[in-house]
N, C-alpha and C. Protein backbone atom coordinates (compact mmCIF):
# COMPACT_ATOMS: atom_id res chain seq x y z
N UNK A 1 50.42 63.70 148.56
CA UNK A 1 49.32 64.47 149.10
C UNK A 1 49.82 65.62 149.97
N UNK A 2 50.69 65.46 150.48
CA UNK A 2 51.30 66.56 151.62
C UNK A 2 51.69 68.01 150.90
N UNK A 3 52.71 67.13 149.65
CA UNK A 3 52.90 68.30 149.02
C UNK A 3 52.02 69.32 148.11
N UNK A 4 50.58 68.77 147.90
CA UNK A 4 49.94 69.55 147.37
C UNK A 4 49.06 70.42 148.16
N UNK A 5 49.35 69.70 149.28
CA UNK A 5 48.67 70.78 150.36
C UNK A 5 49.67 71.85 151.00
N UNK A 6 51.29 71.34 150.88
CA UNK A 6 51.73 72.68 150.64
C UNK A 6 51.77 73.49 149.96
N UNK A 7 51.85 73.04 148.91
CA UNK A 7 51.73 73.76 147.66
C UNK A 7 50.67 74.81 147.61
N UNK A 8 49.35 74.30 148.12
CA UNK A 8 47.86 75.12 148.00
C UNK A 8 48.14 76.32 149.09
N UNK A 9 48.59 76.08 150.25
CA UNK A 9 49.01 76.67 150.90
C UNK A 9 50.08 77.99 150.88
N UNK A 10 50.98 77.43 150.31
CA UNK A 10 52.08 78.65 149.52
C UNK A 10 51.67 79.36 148.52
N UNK A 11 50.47 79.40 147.59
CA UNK A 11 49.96 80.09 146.61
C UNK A 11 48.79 80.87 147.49
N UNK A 12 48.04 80.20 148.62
CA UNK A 12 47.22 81.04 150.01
C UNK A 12 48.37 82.18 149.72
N UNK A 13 49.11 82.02 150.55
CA UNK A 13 50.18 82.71 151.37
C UNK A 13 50.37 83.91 150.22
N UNK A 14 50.66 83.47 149.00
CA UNK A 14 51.59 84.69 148.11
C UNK A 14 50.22 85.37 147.51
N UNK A 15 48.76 84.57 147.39
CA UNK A 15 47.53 85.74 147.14
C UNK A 15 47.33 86.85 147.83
N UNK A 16 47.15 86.09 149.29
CA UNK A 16 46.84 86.88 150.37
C UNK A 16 48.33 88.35 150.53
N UNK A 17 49.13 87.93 150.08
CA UNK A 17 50.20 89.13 150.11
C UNK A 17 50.64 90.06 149.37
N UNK A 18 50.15 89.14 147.90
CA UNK A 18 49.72 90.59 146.46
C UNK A 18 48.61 91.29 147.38
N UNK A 19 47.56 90.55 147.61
CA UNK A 19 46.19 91.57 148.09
C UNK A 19 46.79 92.27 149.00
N UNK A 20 47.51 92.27 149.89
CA UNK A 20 48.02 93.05 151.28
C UNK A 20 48.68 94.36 150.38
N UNK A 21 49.94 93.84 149.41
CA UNK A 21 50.34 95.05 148.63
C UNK A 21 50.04 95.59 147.76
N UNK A 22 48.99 94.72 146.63
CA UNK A 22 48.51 95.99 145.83
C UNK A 22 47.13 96.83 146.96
N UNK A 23 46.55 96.38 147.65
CA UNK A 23 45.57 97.02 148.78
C UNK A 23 46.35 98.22 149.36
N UNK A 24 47.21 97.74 149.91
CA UNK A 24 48.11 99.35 150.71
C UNK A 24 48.88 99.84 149.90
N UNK A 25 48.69 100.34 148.58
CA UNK A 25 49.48 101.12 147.60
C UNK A 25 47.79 101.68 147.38
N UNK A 26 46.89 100.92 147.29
CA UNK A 26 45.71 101.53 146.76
C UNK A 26 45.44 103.15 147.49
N UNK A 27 45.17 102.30 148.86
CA UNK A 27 45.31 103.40 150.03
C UNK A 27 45.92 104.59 150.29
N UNK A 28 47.57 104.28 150.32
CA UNK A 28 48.20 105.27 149.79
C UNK A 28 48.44 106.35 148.51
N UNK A 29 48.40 105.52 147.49
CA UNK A 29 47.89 106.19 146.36
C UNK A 29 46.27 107.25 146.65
N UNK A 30 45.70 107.15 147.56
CA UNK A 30 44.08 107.94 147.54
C UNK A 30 44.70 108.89 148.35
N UNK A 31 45.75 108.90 149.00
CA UNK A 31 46.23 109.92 150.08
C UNK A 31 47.03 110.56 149.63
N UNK A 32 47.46 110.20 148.06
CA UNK A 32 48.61 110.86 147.73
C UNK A 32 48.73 112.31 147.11
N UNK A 33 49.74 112.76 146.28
CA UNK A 33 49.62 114.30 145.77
C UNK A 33 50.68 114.29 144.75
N UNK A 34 50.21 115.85 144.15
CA UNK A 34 51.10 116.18 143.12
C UNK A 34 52.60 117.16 143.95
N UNK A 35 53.37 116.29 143.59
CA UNK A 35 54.70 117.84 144.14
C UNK A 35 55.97 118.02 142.42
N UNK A 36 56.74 119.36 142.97
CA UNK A 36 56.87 119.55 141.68
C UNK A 36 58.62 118.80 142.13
N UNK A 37 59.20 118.26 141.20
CA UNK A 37 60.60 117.70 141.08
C UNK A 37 61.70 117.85 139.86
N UNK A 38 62.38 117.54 139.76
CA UNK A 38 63.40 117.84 138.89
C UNK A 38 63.37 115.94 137.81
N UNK A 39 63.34 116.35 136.83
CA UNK A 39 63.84 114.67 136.38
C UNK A 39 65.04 114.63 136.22
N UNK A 40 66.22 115.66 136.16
CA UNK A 40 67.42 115.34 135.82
C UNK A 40 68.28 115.54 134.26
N UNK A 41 67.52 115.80 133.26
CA UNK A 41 67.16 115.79 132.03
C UNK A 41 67.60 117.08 131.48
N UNK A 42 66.99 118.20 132.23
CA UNK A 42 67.29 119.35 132.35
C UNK A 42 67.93 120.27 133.29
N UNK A 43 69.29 120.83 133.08
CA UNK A 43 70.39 120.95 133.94
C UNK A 43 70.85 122.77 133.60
N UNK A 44 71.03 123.79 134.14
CA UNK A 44 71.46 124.38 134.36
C UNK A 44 73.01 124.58 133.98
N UNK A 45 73.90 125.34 133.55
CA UNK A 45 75.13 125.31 132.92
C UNK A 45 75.77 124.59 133.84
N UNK A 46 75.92 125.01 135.54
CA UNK A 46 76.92 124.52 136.40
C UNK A 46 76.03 123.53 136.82
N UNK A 47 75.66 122.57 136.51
CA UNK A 47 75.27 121.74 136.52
C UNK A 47 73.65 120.87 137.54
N UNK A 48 73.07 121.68 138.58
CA UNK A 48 72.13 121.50 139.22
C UNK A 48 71.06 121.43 138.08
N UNK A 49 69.97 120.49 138.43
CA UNK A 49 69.06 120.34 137.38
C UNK A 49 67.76 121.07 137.81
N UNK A 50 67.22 121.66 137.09
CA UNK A 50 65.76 122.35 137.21
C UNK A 50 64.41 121.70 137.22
N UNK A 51 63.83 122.63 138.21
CA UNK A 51 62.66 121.73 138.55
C UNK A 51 61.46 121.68 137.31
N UNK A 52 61.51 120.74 136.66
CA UNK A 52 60.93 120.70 135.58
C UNK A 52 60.03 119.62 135.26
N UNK A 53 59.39 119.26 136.33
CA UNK A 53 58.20 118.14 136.18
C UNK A 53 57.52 118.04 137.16
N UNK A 54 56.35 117.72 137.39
CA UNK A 54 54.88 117.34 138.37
C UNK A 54 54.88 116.18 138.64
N UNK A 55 55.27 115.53 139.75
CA UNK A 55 54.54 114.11 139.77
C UNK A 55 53.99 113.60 140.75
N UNK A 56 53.65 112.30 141.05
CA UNK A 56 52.53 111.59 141.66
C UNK A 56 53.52 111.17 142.68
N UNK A 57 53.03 111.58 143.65
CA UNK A 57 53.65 110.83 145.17
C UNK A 57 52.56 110.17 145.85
N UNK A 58 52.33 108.54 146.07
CA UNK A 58 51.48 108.29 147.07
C UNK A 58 52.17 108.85 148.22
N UNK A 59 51.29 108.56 149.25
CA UNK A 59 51.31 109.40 150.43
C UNK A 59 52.43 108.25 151.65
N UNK A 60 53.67 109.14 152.03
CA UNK A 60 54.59 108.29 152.32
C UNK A 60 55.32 107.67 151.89
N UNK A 61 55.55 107.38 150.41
CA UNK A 61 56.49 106.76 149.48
C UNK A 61 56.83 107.60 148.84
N UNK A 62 57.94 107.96 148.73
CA UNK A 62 58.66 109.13 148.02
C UNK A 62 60.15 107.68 146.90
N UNK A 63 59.39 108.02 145.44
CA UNK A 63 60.51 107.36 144.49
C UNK A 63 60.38 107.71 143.21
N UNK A 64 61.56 108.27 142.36
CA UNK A 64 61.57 108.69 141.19
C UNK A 64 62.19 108.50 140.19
N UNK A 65 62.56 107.95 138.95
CA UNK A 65 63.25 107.65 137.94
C UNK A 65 64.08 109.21 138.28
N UNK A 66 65.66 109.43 137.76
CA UNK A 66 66.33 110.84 137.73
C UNK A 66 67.91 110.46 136.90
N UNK A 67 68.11 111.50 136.59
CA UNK A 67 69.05 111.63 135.55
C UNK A 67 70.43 112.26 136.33
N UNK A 68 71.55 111.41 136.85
CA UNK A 68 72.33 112.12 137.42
C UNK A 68 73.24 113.19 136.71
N UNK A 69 74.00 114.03 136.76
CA UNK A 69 74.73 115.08 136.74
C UNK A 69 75.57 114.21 135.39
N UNK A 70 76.26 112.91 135.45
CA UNK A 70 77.20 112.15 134.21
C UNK A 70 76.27 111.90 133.17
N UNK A 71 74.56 111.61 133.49
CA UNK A 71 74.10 111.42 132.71
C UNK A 71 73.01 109.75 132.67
N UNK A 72 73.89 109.45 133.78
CA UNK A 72 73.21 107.83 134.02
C UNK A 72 71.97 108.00 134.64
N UNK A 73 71.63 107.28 134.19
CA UNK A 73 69.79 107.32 134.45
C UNK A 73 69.97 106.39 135.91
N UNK A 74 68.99 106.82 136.62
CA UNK A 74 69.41 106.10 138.14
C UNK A 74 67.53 106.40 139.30
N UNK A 75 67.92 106.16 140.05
CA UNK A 75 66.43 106.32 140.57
C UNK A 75 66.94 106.69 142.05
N UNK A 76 65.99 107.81 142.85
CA UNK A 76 66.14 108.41 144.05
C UNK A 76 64.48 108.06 144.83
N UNK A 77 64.21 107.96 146.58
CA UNK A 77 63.69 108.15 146.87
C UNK A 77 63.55 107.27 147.90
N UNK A 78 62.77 106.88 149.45
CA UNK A 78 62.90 106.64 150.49
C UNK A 78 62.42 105.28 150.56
N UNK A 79 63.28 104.17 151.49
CA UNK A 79 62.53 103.01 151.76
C UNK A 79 61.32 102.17 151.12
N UNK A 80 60.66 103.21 151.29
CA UNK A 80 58.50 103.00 150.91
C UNK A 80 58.50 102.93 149.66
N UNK A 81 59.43 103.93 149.59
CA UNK A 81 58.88 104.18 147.83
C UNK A 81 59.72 103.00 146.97
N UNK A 82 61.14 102.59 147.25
CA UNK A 82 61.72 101.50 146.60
C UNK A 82 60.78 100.20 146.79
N UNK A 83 60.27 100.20 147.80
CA UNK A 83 59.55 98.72 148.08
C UNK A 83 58.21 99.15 147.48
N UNK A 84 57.68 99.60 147.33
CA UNK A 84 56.35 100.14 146.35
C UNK A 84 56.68 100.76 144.85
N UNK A 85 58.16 100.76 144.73
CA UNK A 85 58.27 101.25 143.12
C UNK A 85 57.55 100.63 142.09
N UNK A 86 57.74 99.13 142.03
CA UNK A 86 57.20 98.68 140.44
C UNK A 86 55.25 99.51 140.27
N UNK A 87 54.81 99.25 141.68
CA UNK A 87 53.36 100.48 141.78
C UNK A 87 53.40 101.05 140.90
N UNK A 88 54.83 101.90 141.74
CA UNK A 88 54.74 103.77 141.32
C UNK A 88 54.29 103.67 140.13
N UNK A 89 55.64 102.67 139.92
CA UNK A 89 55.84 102.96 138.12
C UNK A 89 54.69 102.99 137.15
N UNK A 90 53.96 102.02 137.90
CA UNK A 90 52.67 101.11 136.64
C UNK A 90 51.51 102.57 136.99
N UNK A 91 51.66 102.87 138.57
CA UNK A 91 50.45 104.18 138.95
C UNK A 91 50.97 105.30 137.52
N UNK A 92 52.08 105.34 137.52
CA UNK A 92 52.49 106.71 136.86
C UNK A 92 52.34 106.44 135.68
N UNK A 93 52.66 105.70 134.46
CA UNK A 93 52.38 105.14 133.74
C UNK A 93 50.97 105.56 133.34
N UNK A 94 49.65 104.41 133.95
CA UNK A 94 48.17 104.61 133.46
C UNK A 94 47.56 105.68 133.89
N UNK A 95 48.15 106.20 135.41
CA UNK A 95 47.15 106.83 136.46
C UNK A 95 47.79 108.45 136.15
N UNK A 96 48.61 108.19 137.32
CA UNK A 96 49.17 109.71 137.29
C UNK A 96 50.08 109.99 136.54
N UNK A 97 50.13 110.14 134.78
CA UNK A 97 51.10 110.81 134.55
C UNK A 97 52.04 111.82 134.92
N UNK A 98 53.34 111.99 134.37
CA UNK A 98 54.46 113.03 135.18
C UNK A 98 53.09 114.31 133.81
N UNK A 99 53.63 115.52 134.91
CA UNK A 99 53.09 116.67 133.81
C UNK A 99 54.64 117.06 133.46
N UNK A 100 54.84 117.18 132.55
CA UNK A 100 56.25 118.11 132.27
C UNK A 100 56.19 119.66 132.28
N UNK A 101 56.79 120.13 132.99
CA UNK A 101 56.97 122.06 133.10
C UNK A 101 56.91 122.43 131.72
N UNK A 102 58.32 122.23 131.27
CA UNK A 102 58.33 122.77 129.94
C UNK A 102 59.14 121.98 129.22
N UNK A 103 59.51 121.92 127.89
CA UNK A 103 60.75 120.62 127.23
C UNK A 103 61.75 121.04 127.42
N UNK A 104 62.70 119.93 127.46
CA UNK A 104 64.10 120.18 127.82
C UNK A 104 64.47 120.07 126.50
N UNK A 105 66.30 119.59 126.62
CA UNK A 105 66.96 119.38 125.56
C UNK A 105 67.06 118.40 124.56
């Protein structure tokens, strides 16, 4: 008996904390904006990449899939945004698509 009342308890605990984080991504996401960024994809001869895409920043989480300079696909962006990425991802995905500037290579 004990343990199913921990049990009930630990599934409390992990509802109540999806709701806490998908709730404050919601939030943020309504505060958020379009800024323009580079994906990495498209590079300039000496190698700096051009700003060649639109995307969705909730407000305070800054995180982006990017293409380094060798070529490895890698991801950039602050604290918030790593701990709110799988969001981003799923926001960017259904919600805010990236706009692309123009096609690369």
């Amino acid at each position: 008996m004990r343990g199913s009342k921990r049990f009930r308890m630990f599934l409390t605990l992990c509802t109540i904390s999806m709701v806490a984080y998908v709730g404050s991504y919601v939030v943020m996401s309504a505060f958020g904006g379009w800024h323009a960024s580079q994906s990495g994809k498209l590079r300039y001869d000496f190698g700096f990449s051009v700003t060649d895409v639109v995307r969705w920043q909730p407000a305070g989480a800054w995180w982006e899939p990017f293409r380094d300079v060798a070529g490895k696909d890698t991801s950039r962006g602050n604290v918030t945004g790593y701990l709110y990425s799988p969001l981003i991802r799923l926001d960017r995905r259904w919600i805010h698509r990236d706009q692309e500037s123009f096609k690369g290579k």
